[in-house]
PDB file of N, CA and C in Angstrom:
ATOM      1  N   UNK A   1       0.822  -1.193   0.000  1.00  0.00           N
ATOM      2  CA  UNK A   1       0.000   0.000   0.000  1.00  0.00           C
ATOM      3  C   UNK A   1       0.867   1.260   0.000  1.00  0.00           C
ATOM      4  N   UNK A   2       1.924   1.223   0.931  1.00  0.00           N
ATOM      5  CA  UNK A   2       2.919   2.390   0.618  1.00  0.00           C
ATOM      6  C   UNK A   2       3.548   2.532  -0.285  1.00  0.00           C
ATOM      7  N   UNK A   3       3.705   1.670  -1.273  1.00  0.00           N
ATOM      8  CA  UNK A   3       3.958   1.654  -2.705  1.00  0.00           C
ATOM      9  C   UNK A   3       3.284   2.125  -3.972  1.00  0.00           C
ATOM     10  N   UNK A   4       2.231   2.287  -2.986  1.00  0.00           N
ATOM     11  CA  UNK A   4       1.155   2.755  -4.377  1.00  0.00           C
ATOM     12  C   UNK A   4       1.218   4.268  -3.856  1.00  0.00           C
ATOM     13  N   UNK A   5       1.400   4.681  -2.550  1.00  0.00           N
ATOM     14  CA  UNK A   5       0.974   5.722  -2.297  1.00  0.00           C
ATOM     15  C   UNK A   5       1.805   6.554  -2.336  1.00  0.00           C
ATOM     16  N   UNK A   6       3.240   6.266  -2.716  1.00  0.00           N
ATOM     17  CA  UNK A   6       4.376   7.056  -2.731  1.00  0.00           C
ATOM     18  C   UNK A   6       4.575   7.036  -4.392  1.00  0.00           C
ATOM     19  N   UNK A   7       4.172   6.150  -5.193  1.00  0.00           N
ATOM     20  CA  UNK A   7       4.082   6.251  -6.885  1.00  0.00           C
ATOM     21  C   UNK A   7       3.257   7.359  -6.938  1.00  0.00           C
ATOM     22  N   UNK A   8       2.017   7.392  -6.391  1.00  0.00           N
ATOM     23  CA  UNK A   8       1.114   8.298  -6.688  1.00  0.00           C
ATOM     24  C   UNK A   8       1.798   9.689  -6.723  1.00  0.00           C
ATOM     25  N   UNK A   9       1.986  10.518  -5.601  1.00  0.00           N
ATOM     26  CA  UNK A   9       3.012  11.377  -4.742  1.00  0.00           C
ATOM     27  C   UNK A   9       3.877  11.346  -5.947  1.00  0.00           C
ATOM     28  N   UNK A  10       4.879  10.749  -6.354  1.00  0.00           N
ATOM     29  CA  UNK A  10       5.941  10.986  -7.472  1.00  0.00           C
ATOM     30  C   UNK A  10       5.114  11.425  -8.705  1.00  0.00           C
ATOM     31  N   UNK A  11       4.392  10.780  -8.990  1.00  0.00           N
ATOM     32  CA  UNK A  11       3.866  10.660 -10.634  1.00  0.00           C
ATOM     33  C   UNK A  11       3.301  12.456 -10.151  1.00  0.00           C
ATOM     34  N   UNK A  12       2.700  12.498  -9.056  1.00  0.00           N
ATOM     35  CA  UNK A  12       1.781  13.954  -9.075  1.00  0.00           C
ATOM     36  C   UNK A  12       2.897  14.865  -9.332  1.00  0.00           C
ATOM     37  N   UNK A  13       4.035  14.917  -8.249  1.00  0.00           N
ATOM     38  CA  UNK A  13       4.950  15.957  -8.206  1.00  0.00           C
ATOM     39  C   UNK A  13       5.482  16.088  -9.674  1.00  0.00           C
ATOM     40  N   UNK A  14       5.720  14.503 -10.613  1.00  0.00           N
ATOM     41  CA  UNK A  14       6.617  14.829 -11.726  1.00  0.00           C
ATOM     42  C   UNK A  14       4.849  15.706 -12.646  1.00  0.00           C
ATOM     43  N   UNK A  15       3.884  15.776 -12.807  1.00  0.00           N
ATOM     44  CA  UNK A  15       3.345  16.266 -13.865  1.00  0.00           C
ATOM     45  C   UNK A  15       3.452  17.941 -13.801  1.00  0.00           C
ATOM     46  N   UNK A  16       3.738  18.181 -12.077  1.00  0.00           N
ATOM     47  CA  UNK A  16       3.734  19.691 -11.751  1.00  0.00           C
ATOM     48  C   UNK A  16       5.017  20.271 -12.289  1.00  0.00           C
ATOM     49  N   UNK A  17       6.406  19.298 -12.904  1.00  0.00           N
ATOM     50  CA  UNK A  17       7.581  19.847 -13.270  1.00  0.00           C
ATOM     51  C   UNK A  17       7.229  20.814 -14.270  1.00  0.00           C
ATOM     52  N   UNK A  18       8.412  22.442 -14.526  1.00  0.00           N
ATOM     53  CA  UNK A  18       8.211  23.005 -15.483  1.00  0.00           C
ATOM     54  C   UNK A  18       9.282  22.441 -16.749  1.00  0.00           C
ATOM     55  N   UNK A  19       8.893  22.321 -17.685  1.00  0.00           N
ATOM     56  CA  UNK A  19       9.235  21.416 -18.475  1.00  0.00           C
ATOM     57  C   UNK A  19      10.717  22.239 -18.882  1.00  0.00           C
ATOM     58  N   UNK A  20      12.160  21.658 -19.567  1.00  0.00           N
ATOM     59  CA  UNK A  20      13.196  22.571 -20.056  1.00  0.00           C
ATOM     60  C   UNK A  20      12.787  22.662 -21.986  1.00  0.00           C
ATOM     61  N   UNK A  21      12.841  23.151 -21.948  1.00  0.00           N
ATOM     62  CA  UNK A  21      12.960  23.739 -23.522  1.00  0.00           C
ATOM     63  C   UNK A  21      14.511  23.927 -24.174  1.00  0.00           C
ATOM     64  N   UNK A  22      14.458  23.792 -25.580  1.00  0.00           N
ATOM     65  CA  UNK A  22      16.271  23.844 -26.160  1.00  0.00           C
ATOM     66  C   UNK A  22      16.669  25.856 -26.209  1.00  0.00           C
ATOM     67  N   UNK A  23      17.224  26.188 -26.187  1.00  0.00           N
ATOM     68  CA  UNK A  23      18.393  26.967 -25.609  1.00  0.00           C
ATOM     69  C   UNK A  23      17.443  27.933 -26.416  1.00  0.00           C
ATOM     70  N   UNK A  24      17.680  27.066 -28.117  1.00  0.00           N
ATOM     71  CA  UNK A  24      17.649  28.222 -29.416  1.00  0.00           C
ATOM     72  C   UNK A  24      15.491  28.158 -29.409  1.00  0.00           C
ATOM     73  N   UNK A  25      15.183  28.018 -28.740  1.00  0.00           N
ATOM     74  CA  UNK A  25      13.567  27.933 -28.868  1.00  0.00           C
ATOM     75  C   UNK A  25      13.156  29.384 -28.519  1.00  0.00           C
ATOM     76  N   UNK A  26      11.967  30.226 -29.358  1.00  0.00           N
ATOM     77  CA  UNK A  26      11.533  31.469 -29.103  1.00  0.00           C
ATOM     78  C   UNK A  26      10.251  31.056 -28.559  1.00  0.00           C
ATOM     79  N   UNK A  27       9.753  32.353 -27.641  1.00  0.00           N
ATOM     80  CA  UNK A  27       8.568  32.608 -27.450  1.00  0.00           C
ATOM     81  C   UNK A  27       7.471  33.517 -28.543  1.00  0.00           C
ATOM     82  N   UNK A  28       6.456  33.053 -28.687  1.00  0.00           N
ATOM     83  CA  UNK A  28       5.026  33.586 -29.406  1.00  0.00           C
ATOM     84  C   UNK A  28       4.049  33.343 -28.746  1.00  0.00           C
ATOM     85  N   UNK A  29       3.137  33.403 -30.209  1.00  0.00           N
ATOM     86  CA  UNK A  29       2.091  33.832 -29.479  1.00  0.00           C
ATOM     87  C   UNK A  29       1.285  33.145 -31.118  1.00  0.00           C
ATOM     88  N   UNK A  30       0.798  32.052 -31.064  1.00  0.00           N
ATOM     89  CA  UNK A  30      -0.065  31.159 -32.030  1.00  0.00           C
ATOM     90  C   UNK A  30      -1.032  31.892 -32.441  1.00  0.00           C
ATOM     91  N   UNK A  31      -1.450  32.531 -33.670  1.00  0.00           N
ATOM     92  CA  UNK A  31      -2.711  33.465 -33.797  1.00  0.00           C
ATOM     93  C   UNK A  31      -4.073  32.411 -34.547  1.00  0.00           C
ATOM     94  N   UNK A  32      -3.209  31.651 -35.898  1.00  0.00           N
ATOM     95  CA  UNK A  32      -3.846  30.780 -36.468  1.00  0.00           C
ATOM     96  C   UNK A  32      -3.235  30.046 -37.339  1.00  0.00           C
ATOM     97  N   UNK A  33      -3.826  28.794 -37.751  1.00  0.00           N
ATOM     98  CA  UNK A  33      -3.281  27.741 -38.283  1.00  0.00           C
ATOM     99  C   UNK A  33      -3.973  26.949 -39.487  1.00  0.00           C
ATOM    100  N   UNK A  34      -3.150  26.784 -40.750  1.00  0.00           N
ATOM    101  CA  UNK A  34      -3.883  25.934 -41.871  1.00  0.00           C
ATOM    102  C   UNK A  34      -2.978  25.013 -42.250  1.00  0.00           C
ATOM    103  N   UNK A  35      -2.730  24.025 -41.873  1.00  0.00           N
ATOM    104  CA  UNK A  35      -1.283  22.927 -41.859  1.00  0.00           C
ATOM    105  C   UNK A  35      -1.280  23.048 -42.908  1.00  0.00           C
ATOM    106  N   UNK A  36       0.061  23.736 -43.603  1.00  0.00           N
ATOM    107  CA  UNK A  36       1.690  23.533 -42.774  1.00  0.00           C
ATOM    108  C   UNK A  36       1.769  25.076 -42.656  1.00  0.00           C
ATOM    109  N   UNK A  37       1.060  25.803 -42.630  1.00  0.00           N
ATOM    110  CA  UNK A  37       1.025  27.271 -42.389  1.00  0.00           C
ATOM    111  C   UNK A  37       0.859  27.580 -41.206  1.00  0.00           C
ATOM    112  N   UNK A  38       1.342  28.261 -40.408  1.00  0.00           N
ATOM    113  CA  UNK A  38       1.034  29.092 -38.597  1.00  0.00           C
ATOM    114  C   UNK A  38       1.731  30.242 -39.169  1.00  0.00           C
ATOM    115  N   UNK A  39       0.743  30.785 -38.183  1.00  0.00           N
ATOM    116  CA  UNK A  39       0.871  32.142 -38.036  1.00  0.00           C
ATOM    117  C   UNK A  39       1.362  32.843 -36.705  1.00  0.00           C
ATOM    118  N   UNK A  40       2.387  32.927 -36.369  1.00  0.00           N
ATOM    119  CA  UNK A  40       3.150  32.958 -35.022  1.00  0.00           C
ATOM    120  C   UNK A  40       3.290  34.335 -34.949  1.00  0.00           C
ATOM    121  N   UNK A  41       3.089  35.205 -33.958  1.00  0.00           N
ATOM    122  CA  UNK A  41       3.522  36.466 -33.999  1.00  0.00           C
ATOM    123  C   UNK A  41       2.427  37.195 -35.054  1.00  0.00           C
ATOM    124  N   UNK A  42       3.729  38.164 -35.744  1.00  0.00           N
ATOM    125  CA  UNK A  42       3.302  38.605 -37.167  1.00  0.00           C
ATOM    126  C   UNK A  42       3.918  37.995 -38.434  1.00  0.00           C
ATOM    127  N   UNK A  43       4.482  36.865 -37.793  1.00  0.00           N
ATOM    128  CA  UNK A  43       5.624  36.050 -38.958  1.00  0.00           C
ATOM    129  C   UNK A  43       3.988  34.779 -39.690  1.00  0.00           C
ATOM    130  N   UNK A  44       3.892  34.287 -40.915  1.00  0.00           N
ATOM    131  CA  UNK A  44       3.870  33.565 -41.144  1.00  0.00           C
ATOM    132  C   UNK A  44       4.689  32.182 -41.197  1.00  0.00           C
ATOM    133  N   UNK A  45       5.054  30.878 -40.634  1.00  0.00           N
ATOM    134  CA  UNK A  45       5.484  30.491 -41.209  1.00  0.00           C
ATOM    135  C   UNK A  45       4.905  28.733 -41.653  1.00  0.00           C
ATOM    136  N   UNK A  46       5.963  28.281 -42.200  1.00  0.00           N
ATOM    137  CA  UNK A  46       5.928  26.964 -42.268  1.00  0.00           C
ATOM    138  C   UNK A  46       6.442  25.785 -41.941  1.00  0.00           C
ATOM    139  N   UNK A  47       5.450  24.723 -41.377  1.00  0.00           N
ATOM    140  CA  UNK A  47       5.964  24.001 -40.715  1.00  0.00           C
ATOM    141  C   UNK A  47       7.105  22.754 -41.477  1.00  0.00           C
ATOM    142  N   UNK A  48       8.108  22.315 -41.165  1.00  0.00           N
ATOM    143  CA  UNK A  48       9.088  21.190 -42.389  1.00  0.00           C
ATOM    144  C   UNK A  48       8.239  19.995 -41.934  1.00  0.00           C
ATOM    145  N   UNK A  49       9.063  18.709 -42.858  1.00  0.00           N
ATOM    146  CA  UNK A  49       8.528  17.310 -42.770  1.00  0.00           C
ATOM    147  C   UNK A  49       8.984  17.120 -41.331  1.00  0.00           C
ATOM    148  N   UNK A  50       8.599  16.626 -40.729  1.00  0.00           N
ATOM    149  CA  UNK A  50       8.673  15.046 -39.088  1.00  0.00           C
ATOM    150  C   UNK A  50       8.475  16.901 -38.037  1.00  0.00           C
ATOM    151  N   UNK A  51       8.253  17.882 -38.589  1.00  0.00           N
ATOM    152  CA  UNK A  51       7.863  19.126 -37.604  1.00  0.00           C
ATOM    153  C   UNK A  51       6.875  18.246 -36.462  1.00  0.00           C
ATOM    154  N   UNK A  52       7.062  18.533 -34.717  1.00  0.00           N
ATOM    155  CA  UNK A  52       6.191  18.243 -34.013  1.00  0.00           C
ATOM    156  C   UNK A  52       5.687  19.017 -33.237  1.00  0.00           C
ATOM    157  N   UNK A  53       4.240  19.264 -32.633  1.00  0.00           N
ATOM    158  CA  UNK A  53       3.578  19.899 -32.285  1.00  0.00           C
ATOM    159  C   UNK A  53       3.011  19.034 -30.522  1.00  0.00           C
ATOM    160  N   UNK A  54       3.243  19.968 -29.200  1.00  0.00           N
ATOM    161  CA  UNK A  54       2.842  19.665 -27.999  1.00  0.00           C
ATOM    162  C   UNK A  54       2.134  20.079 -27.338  1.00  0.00           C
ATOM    163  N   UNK A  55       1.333  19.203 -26.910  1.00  0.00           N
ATOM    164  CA  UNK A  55       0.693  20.232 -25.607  1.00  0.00           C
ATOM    165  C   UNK A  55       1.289  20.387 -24.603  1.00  0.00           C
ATOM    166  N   UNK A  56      -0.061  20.775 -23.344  1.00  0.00           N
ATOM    167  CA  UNK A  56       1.203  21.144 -22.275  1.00  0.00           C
ATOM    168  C   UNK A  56       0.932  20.439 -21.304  1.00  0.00           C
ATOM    169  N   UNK A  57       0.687  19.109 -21.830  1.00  0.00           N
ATOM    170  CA  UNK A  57       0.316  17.980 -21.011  1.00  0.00           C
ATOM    171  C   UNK A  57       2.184  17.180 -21.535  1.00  0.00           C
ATOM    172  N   UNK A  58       2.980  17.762 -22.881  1.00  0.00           N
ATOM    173  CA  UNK A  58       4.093  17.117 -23.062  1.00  0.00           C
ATOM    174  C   UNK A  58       3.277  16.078 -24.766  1.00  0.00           C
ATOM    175  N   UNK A  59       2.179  15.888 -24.422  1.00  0.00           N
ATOM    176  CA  UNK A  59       1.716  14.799 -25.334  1.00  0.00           C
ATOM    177  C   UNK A  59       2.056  15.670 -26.998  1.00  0.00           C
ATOM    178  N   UNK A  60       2.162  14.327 -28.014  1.00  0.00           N
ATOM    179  CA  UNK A  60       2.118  14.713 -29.363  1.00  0.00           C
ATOM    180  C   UNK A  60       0.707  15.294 -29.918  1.00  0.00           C
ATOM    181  N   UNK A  61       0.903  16.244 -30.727  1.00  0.00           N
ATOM    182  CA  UNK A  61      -0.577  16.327 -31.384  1.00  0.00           C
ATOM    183  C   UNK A  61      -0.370  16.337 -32.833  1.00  0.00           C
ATOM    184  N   UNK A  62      -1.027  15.714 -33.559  1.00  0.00           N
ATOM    185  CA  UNK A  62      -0.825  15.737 -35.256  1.00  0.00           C
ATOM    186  C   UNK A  62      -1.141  17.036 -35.531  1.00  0.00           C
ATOM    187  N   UNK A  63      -0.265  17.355 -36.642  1.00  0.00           N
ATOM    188  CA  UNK A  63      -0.814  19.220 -36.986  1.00  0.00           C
ATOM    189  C   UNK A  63      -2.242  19.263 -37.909  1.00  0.00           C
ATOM    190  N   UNK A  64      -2.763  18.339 -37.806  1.00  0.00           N
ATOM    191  CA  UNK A  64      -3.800  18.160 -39.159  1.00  0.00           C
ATOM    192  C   UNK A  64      -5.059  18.262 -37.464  1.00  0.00           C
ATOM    193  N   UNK A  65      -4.895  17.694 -37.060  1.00  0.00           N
ATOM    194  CA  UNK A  65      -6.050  17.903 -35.728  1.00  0.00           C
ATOM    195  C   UNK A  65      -5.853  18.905 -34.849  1.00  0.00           C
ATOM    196  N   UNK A  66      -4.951  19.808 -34.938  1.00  0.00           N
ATOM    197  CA  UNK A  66      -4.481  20.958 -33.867  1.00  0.00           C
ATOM    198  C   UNK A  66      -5.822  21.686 -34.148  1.00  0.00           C
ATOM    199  N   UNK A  67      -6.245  22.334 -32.943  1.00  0.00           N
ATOM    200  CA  UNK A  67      -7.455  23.303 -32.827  1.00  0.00           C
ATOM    201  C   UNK A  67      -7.384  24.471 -31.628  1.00  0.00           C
ATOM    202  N   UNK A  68      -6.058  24.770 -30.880  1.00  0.00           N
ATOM    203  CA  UNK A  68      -5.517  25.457 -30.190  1.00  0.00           C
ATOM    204  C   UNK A  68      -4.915  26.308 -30.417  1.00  0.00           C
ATOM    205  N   UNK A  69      -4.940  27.720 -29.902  1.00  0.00           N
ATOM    206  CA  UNK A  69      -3.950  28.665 -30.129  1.00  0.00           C
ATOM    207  C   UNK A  69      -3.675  29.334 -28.927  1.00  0.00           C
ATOM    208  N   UNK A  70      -2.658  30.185 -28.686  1.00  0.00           N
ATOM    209  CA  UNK A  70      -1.952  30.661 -27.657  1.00  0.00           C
ATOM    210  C   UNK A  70      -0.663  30.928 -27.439  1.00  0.00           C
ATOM    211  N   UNK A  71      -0.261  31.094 -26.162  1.00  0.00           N
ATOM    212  CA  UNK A  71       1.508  31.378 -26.260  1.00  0.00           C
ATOM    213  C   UNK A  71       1.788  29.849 -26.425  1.00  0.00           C
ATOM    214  N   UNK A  72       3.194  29.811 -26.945  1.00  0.00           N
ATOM    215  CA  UNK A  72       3.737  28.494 -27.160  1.00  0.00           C
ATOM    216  C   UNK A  72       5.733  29.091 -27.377  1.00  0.00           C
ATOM    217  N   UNK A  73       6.156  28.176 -27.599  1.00  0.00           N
ATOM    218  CA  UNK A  73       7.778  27.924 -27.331  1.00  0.00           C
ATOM    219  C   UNK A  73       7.722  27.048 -28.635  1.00  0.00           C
ATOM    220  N   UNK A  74       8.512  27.805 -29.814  1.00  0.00           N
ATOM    221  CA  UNK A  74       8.764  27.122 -30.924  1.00  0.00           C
ATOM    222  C   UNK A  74      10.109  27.235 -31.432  1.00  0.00           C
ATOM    223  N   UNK A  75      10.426  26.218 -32.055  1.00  0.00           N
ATOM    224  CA  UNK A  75      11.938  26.135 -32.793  1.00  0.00           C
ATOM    225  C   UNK A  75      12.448  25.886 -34.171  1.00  0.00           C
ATOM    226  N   UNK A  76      12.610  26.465 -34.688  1.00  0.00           N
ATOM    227  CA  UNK A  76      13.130  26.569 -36.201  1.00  0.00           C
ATOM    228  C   UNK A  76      14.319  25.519 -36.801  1.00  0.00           C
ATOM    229  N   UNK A  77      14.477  25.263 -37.660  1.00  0.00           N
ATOM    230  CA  UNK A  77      15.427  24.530 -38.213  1.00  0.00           C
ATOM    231  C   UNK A  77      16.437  24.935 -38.900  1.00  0.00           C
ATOM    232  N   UNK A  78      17.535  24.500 -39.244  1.00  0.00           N
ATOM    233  CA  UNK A  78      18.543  25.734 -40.365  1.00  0.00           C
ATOM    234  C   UNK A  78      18.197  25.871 -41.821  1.00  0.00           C
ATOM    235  N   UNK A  79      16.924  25.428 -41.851  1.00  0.00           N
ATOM    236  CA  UNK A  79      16.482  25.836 -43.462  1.00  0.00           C
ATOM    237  C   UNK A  79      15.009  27.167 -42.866  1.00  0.00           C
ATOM    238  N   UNK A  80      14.708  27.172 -42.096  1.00  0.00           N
ATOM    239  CA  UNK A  80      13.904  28.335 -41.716  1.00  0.00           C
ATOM    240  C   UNK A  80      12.483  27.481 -41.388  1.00  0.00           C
ATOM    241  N   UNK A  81      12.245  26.251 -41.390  1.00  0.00           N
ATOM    242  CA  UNK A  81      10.904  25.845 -41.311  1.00  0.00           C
ATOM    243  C   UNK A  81      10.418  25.613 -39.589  1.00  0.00           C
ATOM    244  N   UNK A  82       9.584  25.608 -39.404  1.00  0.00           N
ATOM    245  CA  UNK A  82       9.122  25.731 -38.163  1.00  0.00           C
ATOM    246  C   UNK A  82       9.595  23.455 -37.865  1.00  0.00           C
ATOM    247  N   UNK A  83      10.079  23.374 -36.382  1.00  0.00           N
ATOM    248  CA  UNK A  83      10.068  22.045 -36.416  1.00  0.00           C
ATOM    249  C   UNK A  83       9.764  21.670 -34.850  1.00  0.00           C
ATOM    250  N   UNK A  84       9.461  22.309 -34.040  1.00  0.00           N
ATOM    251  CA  UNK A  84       8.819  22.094 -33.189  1.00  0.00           C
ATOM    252  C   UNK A  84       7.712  23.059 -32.296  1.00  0.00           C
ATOM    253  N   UNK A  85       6.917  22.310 -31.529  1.00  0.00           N
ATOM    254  CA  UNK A  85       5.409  23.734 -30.873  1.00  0.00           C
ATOM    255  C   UNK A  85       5.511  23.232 -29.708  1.00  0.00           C
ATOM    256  N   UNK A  86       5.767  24.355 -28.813  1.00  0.00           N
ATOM    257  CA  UNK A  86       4.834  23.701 -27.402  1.00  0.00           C
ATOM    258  C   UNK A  86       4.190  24.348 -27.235  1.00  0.00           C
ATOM    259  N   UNK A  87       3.151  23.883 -26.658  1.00  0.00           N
ATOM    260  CA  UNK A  87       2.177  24.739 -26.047  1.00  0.00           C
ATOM    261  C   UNK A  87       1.983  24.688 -24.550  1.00  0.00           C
ATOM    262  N   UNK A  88       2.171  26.480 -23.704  1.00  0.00           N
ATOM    263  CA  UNK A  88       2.421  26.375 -22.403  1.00  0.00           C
ATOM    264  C   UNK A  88       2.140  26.649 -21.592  1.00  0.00           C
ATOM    265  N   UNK A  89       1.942  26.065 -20.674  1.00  0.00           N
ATOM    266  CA  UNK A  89       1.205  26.294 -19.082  1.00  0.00           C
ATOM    267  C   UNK A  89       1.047  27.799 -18.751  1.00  0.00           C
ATOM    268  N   UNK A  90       0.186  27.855 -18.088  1.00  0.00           N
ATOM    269  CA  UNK A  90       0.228  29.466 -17.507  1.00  0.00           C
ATOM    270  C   UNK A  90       1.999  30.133 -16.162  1.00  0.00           C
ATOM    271  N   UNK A  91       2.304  28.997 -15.747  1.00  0.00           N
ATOM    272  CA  UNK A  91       3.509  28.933 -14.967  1.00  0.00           C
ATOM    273  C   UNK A  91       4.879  28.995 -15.767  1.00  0.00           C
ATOM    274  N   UNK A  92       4.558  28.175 -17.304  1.00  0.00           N
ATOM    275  CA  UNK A  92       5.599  28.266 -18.518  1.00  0.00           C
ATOM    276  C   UNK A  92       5.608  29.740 -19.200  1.00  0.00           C
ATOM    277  N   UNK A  93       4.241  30.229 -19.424  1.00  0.00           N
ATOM    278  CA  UNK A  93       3.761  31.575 -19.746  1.00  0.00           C
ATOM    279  C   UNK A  93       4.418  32.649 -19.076  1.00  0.00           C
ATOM    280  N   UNK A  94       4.725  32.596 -17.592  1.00  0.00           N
ATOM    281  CA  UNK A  94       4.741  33.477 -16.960  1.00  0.00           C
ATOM    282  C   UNK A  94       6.438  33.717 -16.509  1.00  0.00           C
ATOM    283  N   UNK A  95       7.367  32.447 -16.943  1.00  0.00           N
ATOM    284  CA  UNK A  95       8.854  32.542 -17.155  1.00  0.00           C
ATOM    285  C   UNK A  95       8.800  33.025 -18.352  1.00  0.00           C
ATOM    286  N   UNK A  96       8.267  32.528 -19.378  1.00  0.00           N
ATOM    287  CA  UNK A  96       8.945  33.103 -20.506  1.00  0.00           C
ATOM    288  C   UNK A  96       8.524  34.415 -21.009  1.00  0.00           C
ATOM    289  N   UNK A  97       7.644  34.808 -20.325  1.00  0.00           N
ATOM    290  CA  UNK A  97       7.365  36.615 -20.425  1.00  0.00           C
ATOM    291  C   UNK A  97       8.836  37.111 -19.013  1.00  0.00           C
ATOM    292  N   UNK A  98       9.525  37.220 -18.328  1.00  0.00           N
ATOM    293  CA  UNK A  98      10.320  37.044 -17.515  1.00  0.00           C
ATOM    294  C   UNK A  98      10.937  37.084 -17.983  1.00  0.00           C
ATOM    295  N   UNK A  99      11.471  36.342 -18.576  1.00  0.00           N
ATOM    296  CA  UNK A  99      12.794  35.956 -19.637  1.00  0.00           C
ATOM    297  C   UNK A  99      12.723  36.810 -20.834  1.00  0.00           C
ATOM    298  N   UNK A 100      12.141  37.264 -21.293  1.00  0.00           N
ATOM    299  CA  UNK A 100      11.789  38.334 -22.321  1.00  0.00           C
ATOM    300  C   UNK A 100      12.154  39.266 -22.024  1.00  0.00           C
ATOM    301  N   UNK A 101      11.731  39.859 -20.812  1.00  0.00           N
ATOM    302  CA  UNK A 101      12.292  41.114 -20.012  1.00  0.00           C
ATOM    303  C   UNK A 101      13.672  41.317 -20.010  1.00  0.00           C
ATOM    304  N   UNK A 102      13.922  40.289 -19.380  1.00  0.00           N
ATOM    305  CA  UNK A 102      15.900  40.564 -18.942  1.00  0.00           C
ATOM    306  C   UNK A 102      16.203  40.369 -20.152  1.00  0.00           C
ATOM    307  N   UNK A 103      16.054  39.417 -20.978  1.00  0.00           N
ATOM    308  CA  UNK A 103      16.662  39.639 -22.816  1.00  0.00           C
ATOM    309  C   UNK A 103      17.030  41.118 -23.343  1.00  0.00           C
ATOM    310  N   UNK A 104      15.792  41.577 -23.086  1.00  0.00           N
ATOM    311  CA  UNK A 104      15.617  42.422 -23.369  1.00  0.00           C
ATOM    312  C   UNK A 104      16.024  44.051 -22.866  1.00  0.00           C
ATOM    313  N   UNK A 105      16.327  43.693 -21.301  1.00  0.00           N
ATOM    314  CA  UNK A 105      17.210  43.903 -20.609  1.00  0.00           C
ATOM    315  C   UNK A 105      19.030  44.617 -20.805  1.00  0.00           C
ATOM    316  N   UNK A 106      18.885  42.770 -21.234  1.00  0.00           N
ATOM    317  CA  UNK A 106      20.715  42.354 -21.337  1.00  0.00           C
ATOM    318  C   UNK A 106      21.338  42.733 -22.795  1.00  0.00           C
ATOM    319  N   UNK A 107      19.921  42.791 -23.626  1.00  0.00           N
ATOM    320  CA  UNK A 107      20.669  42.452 -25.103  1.00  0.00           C
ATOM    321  C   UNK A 107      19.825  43.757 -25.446  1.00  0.00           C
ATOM    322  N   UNK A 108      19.644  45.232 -25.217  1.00  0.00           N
ATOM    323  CA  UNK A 108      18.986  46.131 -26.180  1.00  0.00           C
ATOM    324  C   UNK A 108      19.239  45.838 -27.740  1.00  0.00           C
ATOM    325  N   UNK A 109      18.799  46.227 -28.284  1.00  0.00           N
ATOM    326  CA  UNK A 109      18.948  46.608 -29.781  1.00  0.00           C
ATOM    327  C   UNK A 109      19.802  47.364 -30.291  1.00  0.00           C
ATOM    328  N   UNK A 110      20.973  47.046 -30.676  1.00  0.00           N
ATOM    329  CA  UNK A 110      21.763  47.688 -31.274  1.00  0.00           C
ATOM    330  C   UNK A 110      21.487  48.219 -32.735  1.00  0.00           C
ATOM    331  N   UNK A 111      21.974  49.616 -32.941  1.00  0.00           N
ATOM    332  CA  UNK A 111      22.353  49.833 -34.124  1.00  0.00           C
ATOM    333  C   UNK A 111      23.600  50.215 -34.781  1.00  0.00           C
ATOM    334  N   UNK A 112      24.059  49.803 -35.788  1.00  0.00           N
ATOM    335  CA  UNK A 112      25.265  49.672 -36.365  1.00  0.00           C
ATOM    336  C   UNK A 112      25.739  50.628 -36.481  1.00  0.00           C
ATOM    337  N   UNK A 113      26.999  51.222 -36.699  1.00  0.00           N
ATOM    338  CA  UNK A 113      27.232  52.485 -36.890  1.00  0.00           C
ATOM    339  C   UNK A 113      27.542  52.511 -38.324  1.00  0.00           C
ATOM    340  N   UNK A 114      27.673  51.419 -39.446  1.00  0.00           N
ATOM    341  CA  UNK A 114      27.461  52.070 -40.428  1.00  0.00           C
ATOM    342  C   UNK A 114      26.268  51.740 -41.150  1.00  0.00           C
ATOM    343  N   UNK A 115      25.813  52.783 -42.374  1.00  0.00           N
ATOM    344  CA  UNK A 115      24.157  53.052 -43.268  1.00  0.00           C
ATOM    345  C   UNK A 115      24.231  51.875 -43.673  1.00  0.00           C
ATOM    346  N   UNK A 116      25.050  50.774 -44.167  1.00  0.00           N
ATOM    347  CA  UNK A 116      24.479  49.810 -44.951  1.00  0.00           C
ATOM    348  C   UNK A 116      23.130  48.517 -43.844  1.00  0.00           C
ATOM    349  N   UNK A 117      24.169  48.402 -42.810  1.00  0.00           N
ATOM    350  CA  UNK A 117      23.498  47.792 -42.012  1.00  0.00           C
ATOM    351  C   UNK A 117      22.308  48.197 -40.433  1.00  0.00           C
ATOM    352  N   UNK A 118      22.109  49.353 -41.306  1.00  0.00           N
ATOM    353  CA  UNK A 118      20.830  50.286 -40.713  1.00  0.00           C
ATOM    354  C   UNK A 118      19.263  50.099 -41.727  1.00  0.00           C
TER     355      UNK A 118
END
């Protein structure tokens, strides 16, 4: 019986983890979707082949049944196609607006000092 009741206890604590995301992953904001098209931000883009899409349960969702929009954590590929989605908790929501800040913070916007690259 204490075996079941201390699995339980683990399994609960692990679903409350905030999940890690890869380094190079941005934050948006999902407006709308016509597979292989999203509309992230004000960017259109497109999603590549084996691209995967999450909820924020962690689970897979096929992009042909997606019916959700919202903030999410997405990652690009080196040809420019969209290749992964999460979609994120209000606790995931609320670091990565956080993290936006100090970015934003740490890294102002530079401008170049010469016209070509202005």
């Amino acid at each position: 019986m204490a075996i079941i009741i201390l699995a339980c206890m683990v399994s609960h604590g692990y679903a409350q983890m905030i999940r890690n995301f890869p380094i190079d992953s941005k934050f948006g904001n999902l407006k709308s979707h016509s597979y292989p098209e999203f509309k992230i931000d004000k960017k259109t883009m497109v999603m590549g082949v084996g691209g995967q899409i999450r909820d924020t349960n962690n689970l897979l969702i096929m992009p042909t049944m997606l019916t959700q929009k919202g903030h999410i954590r997405y990652q690009v590929d080196n040809m420019g196609f969209l290749h992964r989605i999460w979609f994120l908790t209000p606790e995931e929501i609320k670091l990565a607006k956080e993290e936006e800040k100090l970015l934003k913070k740490q890294n102002p916007q530079k401008k170049f000092s010469i016209p070509f690259f202005q």
